[in-house]
N, C-alpha and C. Protein backbone atom coordinates (compact mmCIF):
# COMPACT_ATOMS: atom_id res chain seq x y z
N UNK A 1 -15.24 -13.48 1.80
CA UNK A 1 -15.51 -12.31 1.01
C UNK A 1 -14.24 -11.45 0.93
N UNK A 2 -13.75 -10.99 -0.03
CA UNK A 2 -12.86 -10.54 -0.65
C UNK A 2 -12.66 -8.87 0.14
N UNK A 3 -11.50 -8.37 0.88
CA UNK A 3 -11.75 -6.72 1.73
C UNK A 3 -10.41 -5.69 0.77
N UNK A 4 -11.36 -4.65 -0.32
CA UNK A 4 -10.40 -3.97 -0.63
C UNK A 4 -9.74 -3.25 0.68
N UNK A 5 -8.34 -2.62 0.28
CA UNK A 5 -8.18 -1.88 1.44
C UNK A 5 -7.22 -0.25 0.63
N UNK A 6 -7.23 0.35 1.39
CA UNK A 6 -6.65 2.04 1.12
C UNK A 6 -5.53 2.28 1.97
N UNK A 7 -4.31 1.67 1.65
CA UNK A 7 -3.27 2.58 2.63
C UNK A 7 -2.39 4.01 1.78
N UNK A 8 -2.35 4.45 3.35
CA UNK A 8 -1.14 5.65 2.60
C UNK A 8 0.22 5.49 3.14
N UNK A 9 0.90 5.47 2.62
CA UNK A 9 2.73 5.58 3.05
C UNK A 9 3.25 6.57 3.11
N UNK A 10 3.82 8.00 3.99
CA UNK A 10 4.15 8.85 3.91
C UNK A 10 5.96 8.68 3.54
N UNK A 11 6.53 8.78 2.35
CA UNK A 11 7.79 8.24 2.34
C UNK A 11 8.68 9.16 3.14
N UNK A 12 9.98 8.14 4.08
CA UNK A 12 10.92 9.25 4.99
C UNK A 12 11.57 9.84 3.83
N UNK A 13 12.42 10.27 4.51
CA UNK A 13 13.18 11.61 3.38
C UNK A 13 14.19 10.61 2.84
N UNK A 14 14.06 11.03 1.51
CA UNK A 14 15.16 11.07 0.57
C UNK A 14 14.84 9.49 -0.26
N UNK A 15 13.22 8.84 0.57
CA UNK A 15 13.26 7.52 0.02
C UNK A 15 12.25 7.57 -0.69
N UNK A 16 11.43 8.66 -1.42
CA UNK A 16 10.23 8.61 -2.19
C UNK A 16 10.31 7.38 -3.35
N UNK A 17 11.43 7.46 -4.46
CA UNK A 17 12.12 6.41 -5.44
C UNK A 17 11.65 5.29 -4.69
N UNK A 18 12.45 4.58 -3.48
CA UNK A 18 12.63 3.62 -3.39
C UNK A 18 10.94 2.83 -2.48
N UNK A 19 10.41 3.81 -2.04
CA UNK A 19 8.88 3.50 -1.62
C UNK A 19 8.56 3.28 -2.49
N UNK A 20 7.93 3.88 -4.26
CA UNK A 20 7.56 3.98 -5.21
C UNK A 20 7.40 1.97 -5.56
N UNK A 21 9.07 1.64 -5.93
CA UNK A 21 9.60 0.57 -6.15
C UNK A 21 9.23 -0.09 -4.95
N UNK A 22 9.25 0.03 -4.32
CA UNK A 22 8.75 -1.17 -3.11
C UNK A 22 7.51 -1.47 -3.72
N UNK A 23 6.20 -0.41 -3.36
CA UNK A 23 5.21 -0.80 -3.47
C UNK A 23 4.95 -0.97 -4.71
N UNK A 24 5.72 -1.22 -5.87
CA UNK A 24 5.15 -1.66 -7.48
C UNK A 24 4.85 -3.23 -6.58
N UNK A 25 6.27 -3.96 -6.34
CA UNK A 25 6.01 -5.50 -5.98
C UNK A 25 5.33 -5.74 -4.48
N UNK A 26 5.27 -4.87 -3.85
CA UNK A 26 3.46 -5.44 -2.95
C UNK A 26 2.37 -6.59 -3.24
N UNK A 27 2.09 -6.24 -3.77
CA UNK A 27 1.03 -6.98 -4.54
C UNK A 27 1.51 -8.29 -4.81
N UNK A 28 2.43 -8.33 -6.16
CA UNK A 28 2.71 -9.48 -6.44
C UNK A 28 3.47 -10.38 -5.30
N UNK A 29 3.93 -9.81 -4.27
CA UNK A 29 4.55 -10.53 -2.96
C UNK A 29 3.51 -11.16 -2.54
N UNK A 30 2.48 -10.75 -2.00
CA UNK A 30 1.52 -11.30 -1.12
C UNK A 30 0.50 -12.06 -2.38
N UNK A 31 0.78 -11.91 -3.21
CA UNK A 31 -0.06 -13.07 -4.57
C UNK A 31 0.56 -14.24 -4.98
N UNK A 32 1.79 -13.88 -4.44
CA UNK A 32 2.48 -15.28 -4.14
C UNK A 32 2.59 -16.18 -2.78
N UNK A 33 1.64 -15.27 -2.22
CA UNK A 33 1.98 -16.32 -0.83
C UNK A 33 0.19 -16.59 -1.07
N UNK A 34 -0.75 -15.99 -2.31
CA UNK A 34 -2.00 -17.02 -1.28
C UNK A 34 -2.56 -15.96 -1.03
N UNK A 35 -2.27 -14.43 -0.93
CA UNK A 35 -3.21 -13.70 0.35
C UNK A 35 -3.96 -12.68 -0.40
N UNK A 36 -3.88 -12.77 -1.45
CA UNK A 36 -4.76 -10.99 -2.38
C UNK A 36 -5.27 -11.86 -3.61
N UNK A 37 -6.15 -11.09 -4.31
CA UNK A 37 -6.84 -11.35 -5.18
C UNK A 37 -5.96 -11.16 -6.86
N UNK A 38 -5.96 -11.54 -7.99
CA UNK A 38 -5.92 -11.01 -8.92
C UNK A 38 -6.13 -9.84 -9.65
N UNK A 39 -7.00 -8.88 -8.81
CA UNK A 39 -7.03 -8.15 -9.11
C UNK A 39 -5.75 -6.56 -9.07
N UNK A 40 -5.79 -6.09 -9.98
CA UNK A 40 -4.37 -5.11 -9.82
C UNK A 40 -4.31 -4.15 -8.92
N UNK A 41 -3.37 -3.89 -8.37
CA UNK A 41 -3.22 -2.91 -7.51
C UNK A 41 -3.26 -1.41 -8.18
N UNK A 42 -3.93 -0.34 -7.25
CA UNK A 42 -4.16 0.76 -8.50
C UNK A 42 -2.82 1.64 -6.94
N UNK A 43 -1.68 2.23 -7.46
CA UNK A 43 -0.72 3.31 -6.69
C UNK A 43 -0.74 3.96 -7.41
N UNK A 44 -1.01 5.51 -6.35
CA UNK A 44 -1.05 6.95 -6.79
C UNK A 44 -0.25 7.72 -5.61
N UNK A 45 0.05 8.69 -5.99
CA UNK A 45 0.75 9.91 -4.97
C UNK A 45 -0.01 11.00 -4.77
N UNK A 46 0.10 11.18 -3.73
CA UNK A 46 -0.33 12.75 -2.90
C UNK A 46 0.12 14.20 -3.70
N UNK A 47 0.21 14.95 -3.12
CA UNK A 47 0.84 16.53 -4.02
C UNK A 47 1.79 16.44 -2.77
N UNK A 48 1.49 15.93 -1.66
CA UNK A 48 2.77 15.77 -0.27
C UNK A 48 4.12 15.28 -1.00
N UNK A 49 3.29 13.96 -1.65
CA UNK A 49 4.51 12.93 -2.35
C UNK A 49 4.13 11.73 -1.80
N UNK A 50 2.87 11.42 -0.78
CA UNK A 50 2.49 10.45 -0.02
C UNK A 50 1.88 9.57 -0.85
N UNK A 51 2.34 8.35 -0.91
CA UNK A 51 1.62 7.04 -1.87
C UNK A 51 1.03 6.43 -1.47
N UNK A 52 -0.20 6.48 -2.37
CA UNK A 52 -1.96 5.82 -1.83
C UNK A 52 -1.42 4.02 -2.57
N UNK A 53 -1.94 3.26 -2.13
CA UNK A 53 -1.89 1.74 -2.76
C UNK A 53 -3.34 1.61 -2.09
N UNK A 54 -4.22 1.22 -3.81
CA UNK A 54 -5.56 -0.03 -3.20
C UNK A 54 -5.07 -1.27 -4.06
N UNK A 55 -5.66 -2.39 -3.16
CA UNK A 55 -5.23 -3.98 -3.31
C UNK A 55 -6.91 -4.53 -3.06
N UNK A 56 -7.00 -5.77 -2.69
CA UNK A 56 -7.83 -6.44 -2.39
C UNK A 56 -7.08 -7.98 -2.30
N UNK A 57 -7.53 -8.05 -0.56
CA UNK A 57 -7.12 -9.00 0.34
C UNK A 57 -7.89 -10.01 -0.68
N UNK A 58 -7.76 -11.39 -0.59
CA UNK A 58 -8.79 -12.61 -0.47
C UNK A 58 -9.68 -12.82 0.40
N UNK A 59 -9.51 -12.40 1.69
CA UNK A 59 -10.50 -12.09 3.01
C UNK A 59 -10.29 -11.91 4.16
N UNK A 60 -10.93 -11.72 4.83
CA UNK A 60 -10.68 -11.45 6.42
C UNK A 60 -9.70 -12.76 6.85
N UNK A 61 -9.94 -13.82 6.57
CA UNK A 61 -8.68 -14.58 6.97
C UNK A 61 -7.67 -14.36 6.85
N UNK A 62 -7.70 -14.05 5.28
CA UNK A 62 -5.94 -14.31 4.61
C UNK A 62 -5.60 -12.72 5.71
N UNK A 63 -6.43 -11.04 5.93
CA UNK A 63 -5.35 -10.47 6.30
C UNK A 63 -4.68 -10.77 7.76
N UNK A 64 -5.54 -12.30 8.04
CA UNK A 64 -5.32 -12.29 9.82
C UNK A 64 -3.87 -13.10 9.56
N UNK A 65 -3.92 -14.25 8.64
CA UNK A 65 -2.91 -15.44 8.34
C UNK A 65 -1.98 -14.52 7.60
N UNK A 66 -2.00 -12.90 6.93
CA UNK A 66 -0.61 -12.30 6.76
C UNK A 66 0.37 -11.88 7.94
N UNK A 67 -0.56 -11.66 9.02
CA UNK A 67 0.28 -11.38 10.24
C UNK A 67 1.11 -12.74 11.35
N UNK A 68 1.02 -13.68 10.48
CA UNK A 68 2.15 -15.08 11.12
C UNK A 68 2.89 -15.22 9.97
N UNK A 69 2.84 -14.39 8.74
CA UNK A 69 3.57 -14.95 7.35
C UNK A 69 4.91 -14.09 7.33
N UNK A 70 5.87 -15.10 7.35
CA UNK A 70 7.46 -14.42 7.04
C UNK A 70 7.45 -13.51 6.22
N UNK A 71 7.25 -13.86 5.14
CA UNK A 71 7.38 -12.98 3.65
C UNK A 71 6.91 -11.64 4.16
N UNK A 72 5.28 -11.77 5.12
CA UNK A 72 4.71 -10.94 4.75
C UNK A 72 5.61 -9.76 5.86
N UNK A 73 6.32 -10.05 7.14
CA UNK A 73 6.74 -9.85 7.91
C UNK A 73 8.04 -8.84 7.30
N UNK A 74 8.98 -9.55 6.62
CA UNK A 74 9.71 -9.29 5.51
C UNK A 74 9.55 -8.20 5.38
N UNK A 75 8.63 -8.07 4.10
CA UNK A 75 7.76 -6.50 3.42
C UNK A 75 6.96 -5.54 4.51
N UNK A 76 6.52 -6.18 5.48
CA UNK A 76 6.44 -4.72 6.96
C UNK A 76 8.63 -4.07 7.30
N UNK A 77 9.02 -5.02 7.18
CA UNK A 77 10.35 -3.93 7.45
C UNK A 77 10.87 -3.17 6.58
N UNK A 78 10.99 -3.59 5.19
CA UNK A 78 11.16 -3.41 3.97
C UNK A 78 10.33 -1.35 4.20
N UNK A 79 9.15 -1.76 4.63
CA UNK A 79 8.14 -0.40 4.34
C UNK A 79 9.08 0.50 5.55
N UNK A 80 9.10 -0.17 6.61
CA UNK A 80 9.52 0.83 8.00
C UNK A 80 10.83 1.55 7.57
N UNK A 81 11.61 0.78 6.29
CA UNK A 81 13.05 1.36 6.00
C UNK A 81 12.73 2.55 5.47
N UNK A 82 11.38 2.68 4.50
CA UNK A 82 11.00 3.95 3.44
C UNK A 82 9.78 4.85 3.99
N UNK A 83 9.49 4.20 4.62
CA UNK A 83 7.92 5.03 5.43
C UNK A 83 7.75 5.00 6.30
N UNK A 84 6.38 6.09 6.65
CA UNK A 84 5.48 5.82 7.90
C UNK A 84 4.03 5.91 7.45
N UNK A 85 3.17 4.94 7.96
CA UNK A 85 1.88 4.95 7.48
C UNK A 85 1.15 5.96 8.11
N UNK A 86 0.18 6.75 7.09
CA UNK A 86 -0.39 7.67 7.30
C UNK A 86 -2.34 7.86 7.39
N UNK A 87 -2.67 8.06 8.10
CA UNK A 87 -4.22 8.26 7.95
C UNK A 87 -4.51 8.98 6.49
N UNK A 88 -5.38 8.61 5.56
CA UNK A 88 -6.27 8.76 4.44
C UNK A 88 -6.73 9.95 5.03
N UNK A 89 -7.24 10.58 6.09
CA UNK A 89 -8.06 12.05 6.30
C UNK A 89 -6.86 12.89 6.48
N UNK A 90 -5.48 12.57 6.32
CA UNK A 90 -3.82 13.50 6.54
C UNK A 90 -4.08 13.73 5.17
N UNK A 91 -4.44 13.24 4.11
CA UNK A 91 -4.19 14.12 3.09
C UNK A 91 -5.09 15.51 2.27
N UNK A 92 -4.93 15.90 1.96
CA UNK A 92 -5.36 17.26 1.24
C UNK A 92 -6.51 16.91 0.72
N UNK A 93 -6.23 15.84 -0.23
CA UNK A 93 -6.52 16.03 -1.15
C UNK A 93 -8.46 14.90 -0.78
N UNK A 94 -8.18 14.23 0.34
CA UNK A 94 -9.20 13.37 1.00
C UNK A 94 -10.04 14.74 1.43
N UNK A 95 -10.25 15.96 1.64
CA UNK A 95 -10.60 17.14 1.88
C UNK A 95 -11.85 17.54 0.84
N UNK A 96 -11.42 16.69 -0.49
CA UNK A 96 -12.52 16.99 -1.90
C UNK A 96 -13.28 16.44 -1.82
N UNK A 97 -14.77 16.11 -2.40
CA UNK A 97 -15.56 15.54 -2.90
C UNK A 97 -14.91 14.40 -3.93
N UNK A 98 -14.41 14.99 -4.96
CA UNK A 98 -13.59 13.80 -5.91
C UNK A 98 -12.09 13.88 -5.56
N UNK A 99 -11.79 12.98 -4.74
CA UNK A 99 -9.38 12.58 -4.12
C UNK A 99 -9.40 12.65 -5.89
N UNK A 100 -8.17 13.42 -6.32
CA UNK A 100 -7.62 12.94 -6.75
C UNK A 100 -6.24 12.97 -7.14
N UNK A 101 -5.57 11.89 -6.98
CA UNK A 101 -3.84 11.90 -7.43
C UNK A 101 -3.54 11.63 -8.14
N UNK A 102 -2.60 11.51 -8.65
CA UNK A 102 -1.46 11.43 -9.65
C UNK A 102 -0.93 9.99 -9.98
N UNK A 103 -1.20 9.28 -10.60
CA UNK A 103 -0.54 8.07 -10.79
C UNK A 103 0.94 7.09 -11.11
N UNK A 104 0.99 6.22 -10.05
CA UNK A 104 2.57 6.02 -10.13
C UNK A 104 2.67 4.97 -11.16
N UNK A 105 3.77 4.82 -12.22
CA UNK A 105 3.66 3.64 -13.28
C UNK A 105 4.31 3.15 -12.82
């Protein structure tokens, strides 16, 4: 069974741009190894500047078999260069009845 998931990336300083651009090719990284669905990734930003990414794994396997995958290993350092992951209840805007952000193209 297929597990959407909700992360947030709080970008370090001065790397908002280059988080942005990271996480456009997320998705298509790990859709090339096998591990997410076809379906599109929806990225939005915080009013912080913090970038929400939802995906959808292929399943509880594939996210266990991303944690022995190079590539996927790869794109965890890639993130540690531009971010720090943040709890979904850190933002403001998770505070509403209806989140809503701003969308990254």
């Amino acid at each position: 069974m297929a597990r959407i998931v909700i992360i947030a990336y709080k970008p370090k300083p001065g790397k908002a741009l280059e988080l942005k651009e990271l996480t456009k090719t997320h998705v298509p990284r790990l859709r090339a190894e096998g591990l997410v669905t076809n379906r599109e990734a929806v990225i939005m930003e915080a009013v912080d500047g913090t970038v929400i990414e939802v995906f959808e794994w292929l399943s509880a396997d594939a996210i266990r078999k991303a944690h022995a995958n190079p590539v996927v290993h790869q794109l965890w350092a890639e993130y540690a260069e531009v971010c720090d992951y943040v709890k979904l209840n850190s933002l403001a805007e998770a505070g509403n009845m209806f989140a809503e952000f701003n969308a990254v193209d």
